[in-house]
Protein backbone atom coordinates (compact mmCIF):
# COMPACT_ATOMS: atom_id res chain seq x y z
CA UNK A 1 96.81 94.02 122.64
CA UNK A 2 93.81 93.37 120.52
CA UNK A 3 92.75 90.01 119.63
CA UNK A 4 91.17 90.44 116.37
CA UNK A 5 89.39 87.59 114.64
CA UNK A 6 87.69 87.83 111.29
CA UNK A 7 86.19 85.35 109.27
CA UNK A 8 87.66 83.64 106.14
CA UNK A 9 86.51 86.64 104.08
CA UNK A 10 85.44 89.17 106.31
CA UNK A 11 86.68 92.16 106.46
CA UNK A 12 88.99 92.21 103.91
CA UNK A 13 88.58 94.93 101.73
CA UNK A 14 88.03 94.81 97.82
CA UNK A 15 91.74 94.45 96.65
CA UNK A 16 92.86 91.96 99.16
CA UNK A 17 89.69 89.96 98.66
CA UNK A 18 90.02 89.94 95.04
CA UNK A 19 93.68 89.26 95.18
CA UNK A 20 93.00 86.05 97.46
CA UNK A 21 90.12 85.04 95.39
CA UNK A 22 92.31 85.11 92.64
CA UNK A 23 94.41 82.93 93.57
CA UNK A 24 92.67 80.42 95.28
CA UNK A 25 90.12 79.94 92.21
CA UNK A 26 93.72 79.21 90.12
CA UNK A 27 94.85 76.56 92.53
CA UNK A 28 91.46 74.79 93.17
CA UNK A 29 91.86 74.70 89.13
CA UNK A 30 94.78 72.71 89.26
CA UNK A 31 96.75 75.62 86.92
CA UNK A 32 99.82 77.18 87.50
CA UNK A 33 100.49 81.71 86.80
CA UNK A 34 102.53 80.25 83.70
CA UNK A 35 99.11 78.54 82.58
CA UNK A 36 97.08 80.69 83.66
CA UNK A 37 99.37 83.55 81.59
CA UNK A 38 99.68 81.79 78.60
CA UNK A 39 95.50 81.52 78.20
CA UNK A 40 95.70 85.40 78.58
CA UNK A 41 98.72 85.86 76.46
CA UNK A 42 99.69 87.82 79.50
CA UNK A 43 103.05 87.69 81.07
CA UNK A 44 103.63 85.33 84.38
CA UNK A 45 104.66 89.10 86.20
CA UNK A 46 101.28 90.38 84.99
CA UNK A 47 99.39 87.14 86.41
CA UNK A 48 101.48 87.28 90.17
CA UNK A 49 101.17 91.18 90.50
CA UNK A 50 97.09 90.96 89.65
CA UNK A 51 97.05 87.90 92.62
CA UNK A 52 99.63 90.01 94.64
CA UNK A 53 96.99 93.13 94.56
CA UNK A 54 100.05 95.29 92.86
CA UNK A 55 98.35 95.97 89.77
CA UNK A 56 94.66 95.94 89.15
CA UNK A 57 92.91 93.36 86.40
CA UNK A 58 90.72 94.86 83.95
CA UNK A 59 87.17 93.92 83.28
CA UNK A 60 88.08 91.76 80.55
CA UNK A 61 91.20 89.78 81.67
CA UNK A 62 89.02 89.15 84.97
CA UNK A 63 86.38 87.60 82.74
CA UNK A 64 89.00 85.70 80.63
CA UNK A 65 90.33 84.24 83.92
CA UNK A 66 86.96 83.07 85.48
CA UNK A 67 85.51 81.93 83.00
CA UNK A 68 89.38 79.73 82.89
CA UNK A 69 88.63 78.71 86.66
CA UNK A 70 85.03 77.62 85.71
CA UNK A 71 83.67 80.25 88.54
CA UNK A 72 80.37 79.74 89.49
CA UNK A 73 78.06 82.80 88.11
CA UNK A 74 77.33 84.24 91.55
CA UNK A 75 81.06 84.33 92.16
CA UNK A 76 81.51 85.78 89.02
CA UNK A 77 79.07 88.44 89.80
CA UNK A 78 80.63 89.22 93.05
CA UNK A 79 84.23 89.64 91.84
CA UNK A 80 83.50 92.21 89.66
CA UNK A 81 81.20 94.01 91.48
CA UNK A 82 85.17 93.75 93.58
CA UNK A 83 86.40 94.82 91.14
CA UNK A 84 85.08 97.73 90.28
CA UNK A 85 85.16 98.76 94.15
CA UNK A 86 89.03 98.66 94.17
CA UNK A 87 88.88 101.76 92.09
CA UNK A 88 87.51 103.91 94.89
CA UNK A 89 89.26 104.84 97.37
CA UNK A 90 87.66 104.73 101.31
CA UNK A 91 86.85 107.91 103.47
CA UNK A 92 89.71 106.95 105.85
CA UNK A 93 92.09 107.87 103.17
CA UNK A 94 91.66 111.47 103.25
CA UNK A 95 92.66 111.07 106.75
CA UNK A 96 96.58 110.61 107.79
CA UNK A 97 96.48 107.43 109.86
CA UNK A 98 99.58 104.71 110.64
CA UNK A 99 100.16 101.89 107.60
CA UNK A 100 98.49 99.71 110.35
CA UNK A 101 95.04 101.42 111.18
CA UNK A 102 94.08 102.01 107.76
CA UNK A 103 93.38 98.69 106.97
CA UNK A 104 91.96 98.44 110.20
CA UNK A 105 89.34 101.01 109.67
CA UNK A 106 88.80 99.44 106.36
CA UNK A 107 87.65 96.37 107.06
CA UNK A 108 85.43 97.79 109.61
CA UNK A 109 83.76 99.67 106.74
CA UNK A 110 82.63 96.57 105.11
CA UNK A 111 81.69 94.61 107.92
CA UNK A 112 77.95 93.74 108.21
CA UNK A 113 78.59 92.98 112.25
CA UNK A 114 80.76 93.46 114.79
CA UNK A 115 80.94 91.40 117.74
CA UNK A 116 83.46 93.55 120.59
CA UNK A 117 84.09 92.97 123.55
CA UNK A 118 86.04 95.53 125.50
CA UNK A 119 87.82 95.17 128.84
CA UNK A 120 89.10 98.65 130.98
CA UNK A 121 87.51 100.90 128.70
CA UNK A 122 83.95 101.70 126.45
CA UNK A 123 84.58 100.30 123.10
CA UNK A 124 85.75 103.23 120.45
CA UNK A 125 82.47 102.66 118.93
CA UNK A 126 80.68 103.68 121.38
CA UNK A 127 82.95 106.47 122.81
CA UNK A 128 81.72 110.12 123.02
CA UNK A 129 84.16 112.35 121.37
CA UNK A 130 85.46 113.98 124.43
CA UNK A 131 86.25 110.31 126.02
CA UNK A 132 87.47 109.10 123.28
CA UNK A 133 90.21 112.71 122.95
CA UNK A 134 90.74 111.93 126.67
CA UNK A 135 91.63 108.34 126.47
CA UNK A 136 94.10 109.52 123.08
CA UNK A 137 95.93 112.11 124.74
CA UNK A 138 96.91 109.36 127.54
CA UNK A 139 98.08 106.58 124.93
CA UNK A 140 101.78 105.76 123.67
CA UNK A 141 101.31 107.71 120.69
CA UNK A 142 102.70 111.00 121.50
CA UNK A 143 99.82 112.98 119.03
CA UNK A 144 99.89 116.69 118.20
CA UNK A 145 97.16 118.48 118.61
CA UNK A 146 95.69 118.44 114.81
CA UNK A 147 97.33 114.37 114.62
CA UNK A 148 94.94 113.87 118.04
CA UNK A 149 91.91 115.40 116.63
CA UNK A 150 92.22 113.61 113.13
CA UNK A 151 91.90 110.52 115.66
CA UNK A 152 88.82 112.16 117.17
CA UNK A 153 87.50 112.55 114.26
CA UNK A 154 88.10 109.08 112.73
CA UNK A 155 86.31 107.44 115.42
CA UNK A 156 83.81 109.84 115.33
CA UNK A 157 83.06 108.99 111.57
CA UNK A 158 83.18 104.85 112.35
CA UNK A 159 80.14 105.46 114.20
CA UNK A 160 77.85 106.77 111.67
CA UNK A 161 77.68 103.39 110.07
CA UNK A 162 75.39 102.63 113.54
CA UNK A 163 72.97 105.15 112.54
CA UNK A 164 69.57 104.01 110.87
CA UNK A 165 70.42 102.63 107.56
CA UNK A 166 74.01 102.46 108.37
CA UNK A 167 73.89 98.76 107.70
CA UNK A 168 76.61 97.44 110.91
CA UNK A 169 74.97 95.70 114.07
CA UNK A 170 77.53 96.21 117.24
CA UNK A 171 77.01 93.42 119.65
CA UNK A 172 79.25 95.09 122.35
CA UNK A 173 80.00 93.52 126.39
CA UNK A 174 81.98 96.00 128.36
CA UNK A 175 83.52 94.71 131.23
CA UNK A 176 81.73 96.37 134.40
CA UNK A 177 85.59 98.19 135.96
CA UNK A 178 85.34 100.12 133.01
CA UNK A 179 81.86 102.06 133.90
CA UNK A 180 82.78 103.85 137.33
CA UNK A 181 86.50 104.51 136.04
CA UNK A 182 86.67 108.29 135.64
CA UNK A 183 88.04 109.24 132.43
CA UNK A 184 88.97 112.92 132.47
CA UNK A 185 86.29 114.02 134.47
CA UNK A 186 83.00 113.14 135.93
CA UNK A 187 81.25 115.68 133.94
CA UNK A 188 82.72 113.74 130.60
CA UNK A 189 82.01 110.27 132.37
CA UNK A 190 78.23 111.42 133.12
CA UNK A 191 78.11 112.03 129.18
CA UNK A 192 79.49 109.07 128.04
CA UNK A 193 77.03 106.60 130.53
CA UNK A 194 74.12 109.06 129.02
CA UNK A 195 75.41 108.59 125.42
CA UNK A 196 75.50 104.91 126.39
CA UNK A 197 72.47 104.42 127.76
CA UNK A 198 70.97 106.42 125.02
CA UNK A 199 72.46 104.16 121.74
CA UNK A 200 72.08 101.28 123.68
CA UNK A 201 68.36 101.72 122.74
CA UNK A 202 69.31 101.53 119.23
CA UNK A 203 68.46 98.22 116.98
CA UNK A 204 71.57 98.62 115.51
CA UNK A 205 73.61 97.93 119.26
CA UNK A 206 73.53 95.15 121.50
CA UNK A 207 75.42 96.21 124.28
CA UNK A 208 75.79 94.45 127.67
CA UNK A 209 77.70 94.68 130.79
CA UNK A 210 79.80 91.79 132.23
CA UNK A 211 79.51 92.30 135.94
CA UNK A 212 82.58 91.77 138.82
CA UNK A 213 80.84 88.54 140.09
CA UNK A 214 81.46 87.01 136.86
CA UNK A 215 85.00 85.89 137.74
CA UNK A 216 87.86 85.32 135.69
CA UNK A 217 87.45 84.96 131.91
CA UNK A 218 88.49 84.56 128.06
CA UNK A 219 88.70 88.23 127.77
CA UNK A 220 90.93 88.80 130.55
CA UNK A 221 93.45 88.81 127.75
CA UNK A 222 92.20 92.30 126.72
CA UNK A 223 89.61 93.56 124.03
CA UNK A 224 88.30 91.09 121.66
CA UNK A 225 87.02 92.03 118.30
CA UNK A 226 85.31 89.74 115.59
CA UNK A 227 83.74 90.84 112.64
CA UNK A 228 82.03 89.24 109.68
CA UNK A 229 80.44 90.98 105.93
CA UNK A 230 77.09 89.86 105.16
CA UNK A 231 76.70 87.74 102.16
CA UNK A 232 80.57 86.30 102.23
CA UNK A 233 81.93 83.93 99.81
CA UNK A 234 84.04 82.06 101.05
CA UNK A 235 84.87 78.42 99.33
């Protein structure tokens, strides 16, 4: 299992965010959704569902409620740029992935770095597409072929964000075990040690090895993943 750690804000994507912006802003203004309804002359329903990320505010009741919270103009700024990003919907959804990888793949879209660090096997990020088919066809998922290559192809398409201009930094550690394992073949191992060699030249990827002689350690536990957006507002 993957121990996944984001902070306060990171990572969530634009509804969720808003939703728990929302909400917060209304408490640390000492207002209840009845209150905070009545100001709107909006329903209590319409209030939860907007905070619940059910329904999504319009440009004017988000206004009418900031402006309520006394949100700093930065914040303001920032929520409605949110806003209007909860209206578009994310490459990964034209893709047919389990209710709990989307968000996954989501919040990696918006993170500004990644910090990963991978135990038996070279993080997805990094994978060459035939490791990363091999090392799909051997997990619990049973995949059909076209499920398995929609996989393939998701991971392939996480990666361009470590292109030039991409705007994610990977700062990856791979445990040393998982270099000489063999995954399929030698002739797809060779390519994936090239491939790594070759992006770990890349300003966009920090990646480092952590050798046998290092003992035991926190990420015995299995892969670690933290990530973090650039410019988050938390309060």
């Amino acid at each position: 299992m993957m121990v996944q750690a984001i902070t306060v804000c990171a990572l969530i994507p634009s509804v969720p965010q808003l939703r728990v912006q929302l909400r917060q802003l209304r408490t640390e203004a000492g207002l209840s959704l009845d209150e905070a309804a009545a100001h709107l002359e909006r329903s209590r329903a319409t209030v939860g569902h907007w905070e619940r990320g059910r329904s999504r505010v319009s440009a004017k009741d988000l206004d009418a409620l900031l402006e309520l919270y006394n949100a700093p103009e930065e914040l303001v700024e920032q929520l409605q740029h949110l806003r209007r990003e909860s209206g578009q919907r994310g490459w990964w959804h034209s893709y047919k992935l389990p209710s709990y990888l989307a968000p996954f793949v989501g919040f990696e879209a918006e993170a500004s770095e990644i910090f990963h660090f991978e135990l038996g096997l070279v993080p997805g990020l990094l994978q060459t597409e035939y490791y990363a088919r091999a090392v799909h066809e051997v997990g619990r998922l049973k995949l059909s072929e076209s499920e398995l290559q929609s996989w393939v192809d998701v991971r392939l398409k996480r990666q361009e964000r470590l292109n030039d201009g991409g705007g994610l930094t990977l700062h990856a550690v791979v445990a040393e075990e998982a270099i000489p394992r063999v995954v399929r073949s030698r002739a797809v191992m060779a390519e994936q040690l090239r491939h790594l060699a070759a992006v770990a030249k890349r300003p966009s990827v920090n990646l480092q090895v952590l050798p046998f002689e290092a003992g035991a350690h926190a990420g015995s536990v299995g892969p670690i993943n933290h990530s973090a957006v650039r410019g988050c507002f938390a309060r």
